[in-house]
Protein backbone atom coordinates (compact mmCIF):
# COMPACT_ATOMS: atom_id res chain seq x y z
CA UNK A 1 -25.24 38.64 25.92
CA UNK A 2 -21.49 38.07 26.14
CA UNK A 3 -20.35 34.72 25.84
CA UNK A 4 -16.18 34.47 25.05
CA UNK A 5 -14.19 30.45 24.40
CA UNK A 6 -12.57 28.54 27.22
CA UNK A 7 -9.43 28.59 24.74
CA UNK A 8 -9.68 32.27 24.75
CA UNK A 9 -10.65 32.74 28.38
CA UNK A 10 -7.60 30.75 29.25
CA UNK A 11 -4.99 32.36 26.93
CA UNK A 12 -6.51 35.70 28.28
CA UNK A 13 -5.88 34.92 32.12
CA UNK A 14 -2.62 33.19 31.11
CA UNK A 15 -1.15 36.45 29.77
CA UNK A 16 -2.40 38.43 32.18
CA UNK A 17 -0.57 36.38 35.06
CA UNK A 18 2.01 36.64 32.57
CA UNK A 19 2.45 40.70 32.52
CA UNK A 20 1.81 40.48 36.48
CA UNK A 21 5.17 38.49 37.27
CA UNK A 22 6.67 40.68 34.84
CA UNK A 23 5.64 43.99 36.39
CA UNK A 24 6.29 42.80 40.52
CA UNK A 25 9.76 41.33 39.13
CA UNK A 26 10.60 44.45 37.46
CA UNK A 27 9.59 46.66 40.51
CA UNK A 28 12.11 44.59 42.55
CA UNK A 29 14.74 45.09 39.86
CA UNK A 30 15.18 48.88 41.24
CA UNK A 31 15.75 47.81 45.09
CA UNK A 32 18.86 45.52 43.40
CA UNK A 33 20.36 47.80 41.31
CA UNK A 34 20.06 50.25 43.79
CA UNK A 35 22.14 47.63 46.17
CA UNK A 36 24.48 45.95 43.63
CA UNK A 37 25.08 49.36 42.40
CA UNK A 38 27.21 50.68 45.21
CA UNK A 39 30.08 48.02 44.26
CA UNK A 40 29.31 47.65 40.29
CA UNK A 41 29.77 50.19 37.61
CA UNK A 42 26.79 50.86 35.45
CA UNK A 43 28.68 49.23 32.29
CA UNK A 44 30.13 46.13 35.02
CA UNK A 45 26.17 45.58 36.53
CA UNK A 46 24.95 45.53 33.05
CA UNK A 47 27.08 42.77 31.70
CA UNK A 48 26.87 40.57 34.92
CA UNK A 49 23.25 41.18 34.89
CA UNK A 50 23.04 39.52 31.03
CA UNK A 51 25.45 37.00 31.26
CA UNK A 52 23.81 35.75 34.37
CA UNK A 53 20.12 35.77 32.02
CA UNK A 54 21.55 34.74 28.90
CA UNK A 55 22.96 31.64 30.79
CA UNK A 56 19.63 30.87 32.42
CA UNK A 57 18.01 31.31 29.51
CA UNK A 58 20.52 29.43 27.15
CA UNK A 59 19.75 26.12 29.52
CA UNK A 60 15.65 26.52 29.39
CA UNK A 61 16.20 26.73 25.30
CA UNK A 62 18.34 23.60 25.29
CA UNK A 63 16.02 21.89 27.84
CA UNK A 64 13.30 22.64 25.70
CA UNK A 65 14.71 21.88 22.28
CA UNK A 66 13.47 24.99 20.78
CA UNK A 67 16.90 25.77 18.88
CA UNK A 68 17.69 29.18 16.38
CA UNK A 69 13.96 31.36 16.14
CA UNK A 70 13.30 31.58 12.84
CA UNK A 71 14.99 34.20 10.13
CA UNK A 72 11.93 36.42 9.94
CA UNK A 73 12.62 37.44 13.58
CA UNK A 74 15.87 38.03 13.96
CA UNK A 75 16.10 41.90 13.02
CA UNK A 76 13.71 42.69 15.99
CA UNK A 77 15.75 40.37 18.14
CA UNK A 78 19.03 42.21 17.15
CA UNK A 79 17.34 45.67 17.09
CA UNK A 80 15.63 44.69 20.62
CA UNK A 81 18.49 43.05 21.76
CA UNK A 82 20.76 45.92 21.16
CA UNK A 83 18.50 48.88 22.22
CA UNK A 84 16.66 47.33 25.31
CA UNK A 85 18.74 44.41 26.66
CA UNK A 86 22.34 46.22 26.16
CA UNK A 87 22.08 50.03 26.01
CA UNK A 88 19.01 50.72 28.19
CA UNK A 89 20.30 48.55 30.94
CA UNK A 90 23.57 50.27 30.82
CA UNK A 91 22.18 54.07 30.76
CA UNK A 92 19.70 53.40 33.23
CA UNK A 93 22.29 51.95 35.63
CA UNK A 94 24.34 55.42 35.00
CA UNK A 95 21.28 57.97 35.18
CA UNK A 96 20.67 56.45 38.17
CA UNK A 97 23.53 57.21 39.89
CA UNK A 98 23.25 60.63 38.85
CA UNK A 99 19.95 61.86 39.73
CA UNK A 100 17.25 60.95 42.99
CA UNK A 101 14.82 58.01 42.36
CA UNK A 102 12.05 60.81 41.85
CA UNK A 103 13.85 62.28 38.85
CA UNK A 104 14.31 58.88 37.26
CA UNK A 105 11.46 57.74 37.69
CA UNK A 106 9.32 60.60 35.99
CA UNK A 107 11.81 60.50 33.00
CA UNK A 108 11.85 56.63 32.46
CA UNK A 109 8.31 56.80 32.66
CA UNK A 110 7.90 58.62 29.87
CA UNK A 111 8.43 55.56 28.24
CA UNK A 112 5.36 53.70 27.87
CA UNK A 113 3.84 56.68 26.48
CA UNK A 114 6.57 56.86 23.16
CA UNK A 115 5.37 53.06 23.55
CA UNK A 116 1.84 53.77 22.66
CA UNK A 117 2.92 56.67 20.27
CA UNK A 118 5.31 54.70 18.08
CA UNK A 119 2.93 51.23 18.02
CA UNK A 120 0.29 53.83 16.42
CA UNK A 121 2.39 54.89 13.85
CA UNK A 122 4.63 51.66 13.26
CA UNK A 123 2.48 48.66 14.21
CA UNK A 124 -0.88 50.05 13.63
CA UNK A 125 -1.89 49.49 17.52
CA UNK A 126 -5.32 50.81 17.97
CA UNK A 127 -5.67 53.92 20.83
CA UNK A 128 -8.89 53.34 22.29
CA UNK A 129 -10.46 55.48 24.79
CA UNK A 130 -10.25 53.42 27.78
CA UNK A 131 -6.78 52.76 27.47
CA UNK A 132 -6.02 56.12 26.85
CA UNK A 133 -7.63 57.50 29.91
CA UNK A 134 -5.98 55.10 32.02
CA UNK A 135 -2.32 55.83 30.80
CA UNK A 136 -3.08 59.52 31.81
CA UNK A 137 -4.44 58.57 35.11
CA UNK A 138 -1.37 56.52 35.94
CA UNK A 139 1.16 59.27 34.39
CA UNK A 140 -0.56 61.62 36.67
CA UNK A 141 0.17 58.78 39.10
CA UNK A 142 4.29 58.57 38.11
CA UNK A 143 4.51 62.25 38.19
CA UNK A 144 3.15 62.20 41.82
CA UNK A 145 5.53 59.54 42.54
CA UNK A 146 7.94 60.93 41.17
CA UNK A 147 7.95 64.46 42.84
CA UNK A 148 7.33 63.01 46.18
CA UNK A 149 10.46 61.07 46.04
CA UNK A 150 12.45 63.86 44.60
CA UNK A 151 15.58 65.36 47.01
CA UNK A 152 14.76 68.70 45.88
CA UNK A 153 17.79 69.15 45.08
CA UNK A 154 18.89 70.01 41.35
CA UNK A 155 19.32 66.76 39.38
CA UNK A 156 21.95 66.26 36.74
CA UNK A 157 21.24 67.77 33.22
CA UNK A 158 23.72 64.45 32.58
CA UNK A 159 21.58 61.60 34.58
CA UNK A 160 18.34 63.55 32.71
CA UNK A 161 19.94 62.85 30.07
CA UNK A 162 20.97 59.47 30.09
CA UNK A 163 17.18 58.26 31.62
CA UNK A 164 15.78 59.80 28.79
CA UNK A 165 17.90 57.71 26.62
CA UNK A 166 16.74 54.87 28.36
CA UNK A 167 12.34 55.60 28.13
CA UNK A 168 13.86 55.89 24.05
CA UNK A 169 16.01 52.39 23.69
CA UNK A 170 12.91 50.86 26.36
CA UNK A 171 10.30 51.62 23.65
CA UNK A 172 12.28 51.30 20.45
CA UNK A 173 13.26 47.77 21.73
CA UNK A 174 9.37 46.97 22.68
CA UNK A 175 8.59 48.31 19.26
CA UNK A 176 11.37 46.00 17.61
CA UNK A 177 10.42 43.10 19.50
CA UNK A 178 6.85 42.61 18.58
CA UNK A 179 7.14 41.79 15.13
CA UNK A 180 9.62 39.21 15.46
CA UNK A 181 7.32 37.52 17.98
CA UNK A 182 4.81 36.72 14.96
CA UNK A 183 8.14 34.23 14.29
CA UNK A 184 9.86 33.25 16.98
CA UNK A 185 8.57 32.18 20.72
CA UNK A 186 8.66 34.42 23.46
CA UNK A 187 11.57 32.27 25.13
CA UNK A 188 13.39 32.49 21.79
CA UNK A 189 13.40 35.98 21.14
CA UNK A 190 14.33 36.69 25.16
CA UNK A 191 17.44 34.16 24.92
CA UNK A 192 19.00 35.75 21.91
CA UNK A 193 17.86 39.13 22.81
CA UNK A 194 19.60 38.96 26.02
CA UNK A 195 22.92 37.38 24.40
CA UNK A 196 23.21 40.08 22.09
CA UNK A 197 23.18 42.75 24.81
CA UNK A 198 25.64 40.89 26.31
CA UNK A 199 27.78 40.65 23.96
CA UNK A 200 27.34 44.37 23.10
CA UNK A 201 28.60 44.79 26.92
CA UNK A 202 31.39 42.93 26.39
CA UNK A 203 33.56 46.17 26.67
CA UNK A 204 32.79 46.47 29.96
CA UNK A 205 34.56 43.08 31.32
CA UNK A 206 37.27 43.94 32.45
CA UNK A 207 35.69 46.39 34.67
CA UNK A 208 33.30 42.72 35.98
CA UNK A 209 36.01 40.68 36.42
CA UNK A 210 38.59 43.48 38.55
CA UNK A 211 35.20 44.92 40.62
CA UNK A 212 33.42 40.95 41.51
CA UNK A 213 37.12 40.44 43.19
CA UNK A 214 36.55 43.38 45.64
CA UNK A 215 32.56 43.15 45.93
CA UNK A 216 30.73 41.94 48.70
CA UNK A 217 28.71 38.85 48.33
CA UNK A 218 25.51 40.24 49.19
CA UNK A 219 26.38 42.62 45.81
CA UNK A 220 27.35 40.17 43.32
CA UNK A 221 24.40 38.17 44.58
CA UNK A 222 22.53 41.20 43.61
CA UNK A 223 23.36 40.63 39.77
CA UNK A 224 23.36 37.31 39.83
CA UNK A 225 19.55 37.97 40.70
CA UNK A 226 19.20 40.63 38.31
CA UNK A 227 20.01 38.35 35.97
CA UNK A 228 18.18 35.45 36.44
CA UNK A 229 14.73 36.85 37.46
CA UNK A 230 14.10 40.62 36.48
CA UNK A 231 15.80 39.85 33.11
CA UNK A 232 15.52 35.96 32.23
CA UNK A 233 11.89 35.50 33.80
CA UNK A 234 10.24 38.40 33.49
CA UNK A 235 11.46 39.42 30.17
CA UNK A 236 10.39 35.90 28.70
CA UNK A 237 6.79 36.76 30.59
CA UNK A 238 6.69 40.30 29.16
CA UNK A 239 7.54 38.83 25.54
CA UNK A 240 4.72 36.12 26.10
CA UNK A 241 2.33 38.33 26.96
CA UNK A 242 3.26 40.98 24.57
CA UNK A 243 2.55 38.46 21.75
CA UNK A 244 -1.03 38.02 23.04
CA UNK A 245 -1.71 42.19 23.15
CA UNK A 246 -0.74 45.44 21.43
CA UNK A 247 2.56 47.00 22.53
CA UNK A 248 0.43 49.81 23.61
CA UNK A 249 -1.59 48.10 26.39
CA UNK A 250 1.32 46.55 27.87
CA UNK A 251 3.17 49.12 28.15
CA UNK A 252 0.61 50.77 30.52
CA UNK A 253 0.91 47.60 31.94
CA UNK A 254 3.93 48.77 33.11
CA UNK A 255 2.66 51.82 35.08
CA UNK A 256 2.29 49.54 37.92
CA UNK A 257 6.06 49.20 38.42
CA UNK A 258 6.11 52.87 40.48
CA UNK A 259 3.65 51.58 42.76
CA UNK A 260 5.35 48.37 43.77
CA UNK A 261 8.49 50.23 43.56
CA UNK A 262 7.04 52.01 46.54
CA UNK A 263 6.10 49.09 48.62
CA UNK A 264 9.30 47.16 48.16
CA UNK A 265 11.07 50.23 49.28
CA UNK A 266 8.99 50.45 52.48
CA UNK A 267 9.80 46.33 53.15
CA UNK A 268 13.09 46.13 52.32
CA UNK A 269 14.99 49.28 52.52
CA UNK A 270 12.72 50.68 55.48
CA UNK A 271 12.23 54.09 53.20
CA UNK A 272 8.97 54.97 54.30
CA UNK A 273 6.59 56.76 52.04
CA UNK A 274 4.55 59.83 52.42
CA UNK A 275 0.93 60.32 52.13
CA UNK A 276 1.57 61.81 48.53
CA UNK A 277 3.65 58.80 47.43
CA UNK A 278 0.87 56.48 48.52
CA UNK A 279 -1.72 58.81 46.38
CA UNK A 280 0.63 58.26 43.44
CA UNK A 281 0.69 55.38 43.48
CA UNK A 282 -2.50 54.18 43.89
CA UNK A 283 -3.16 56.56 40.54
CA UNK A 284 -0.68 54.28 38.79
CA UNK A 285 -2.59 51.01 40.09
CA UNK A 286 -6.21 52.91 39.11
CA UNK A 287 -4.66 53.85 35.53
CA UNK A 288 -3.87 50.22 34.72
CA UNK A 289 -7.07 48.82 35.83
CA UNK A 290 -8.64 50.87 33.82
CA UNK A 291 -6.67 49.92 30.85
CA UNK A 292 -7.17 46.28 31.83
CA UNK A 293 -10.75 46.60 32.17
CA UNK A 294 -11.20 47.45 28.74
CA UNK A 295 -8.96 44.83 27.30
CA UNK A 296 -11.07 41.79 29.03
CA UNK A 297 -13.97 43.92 27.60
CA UNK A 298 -12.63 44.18 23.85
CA UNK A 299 -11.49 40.48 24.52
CA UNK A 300 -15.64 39.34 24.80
CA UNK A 301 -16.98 38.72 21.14
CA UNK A 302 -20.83 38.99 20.97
């Protein structure tokens, strides 16, 4: 018989609501870029997007008294910081513009597999078979996405490119990041995470400031909502929950995003899907599942 703590039970469901608000806030993060992105620059969305999180973010950790994390965690806040809150933000924003939502999505998904590759080798993550399976069945599931969104059309070697850069900074900063939250709290390695890629972005204000005088509200609202819930909320959830699991897990956590993607398309933007867009994504749904399955199994001492 299986019998597992209330204290564990708790801290179990707790970061698994935790990766859930993460994953449906990050879906809705591609219906605003795709809006704010018609008036912003990639470099100009980037920056508004962090300054608008880092200031959230900077009032929670004042509110809360939790002050500098500790020394031990800053290099994986500035390596995270750098690589994930500052470059990825700013090459995804460009590769999108470059290529159809199909393309990008198939390349940017390859991240959660370098995720599982590099927290073998670096972090020692186990690969068991269960999780395994279900980050091929919702691959398969991304891929299906992904080609039944595709224009057809022949995408840019450059936007390839440049999404491909971003699946690379996503998992070297998720790598990064880990470690340092054995040190610091989840809300104090998202705060200074997030400052640093602003500040790394800082190049790019002059292009903020001269394009929020000419954008529509509706855009700039856009960012301001990038910033305060797909970056300062559900980044602080993804970091609580990644300090509760292996890298590897939750980033096939993260296969989910495609599917949601889908729906919030079909609400909001009235882009209805096909019949092999829906299979797709119900692959990516099935995939994580079954990766979640056998984490509340392996989470059951006997």
């Amino acid at each position: 018989m299986t019998t597992v703590s209330v204290p564990a039970r708790r801290t179990e469901l707790l970061a698994a609501g935790a990766a859930a608000v993460t994953v449906v806030l990050w879906a809705s993060a591609f219906v605003s870029i795709r809006a704010a992105g018609e008036e912003y620059s990639p470099g100009a969305l980037a920056l508004g997007r962090l300054l608008s999180g880092a200031l959230t973010l900077g009032v929670i950790l004042l509110i809360r008294r939790e002050g500098l994390p500790p020394r031990e965690a800053w290099r994986g806040i500035l390596v995270s910081g750098l690589l994930w809150f500052g470059f990825y933000m700013v090459v995804l924003n460009w590769g999108e513009q470059l290529v159809d939502a199909g393309t990008a999505a198939l390349v940017v998904n390859t991240g959660p597999l370098l995720i599982a590759l590099l927290g073998v080798r670096l972090l020692g993550d186990a690969m068991p078979p269960r999780l395994l399976a279900g980050m091929a069945v919702s691959f398969a599931g991304a891929v299906t996405v992904g080609l039944s969104m595709s224009d057809g059309g022949g995408a840019s070697v450059l936007g390839v490119v440049l999404c491909l850069l971003a699946a690379v900074a996503y998992a070297g900063g998720v790598i990064a990041q880990k470690p340092a939250l054995a040190h610091g709290s989840a809300l104090q390695v998202t705060t200074f995470g997030c400052a640093i890629g602003a500040v790394a972005c800082l190049p790019f204000a002059g292009q903020l400031v001269s394009q929020a005088a000419s954008a529509p509200v509706s855009a700039t609202l856009n960012m301001v909502y990038l910033g305060v819930f797909p970056t300062a909320l559900a980044f602080t959830t993804w970091a609580y929950a990644l300090a509760r699991t292996t890298a590897s897990r939750m980033g096939a956590t993260t296969y989910a995003v495609p599917a949601l993607v889908v729906a919030m398309s079909w609400v909001f933007l009235g882009e209805v899907p096909g019949a092999l867009t829906l299979v797709g994504g119900a692959l990516c749904l099935a995939g994580v599942a079954v990766s979640r399955r056998g984490a509340r199994r392996r989470a059951r001492p006997l």
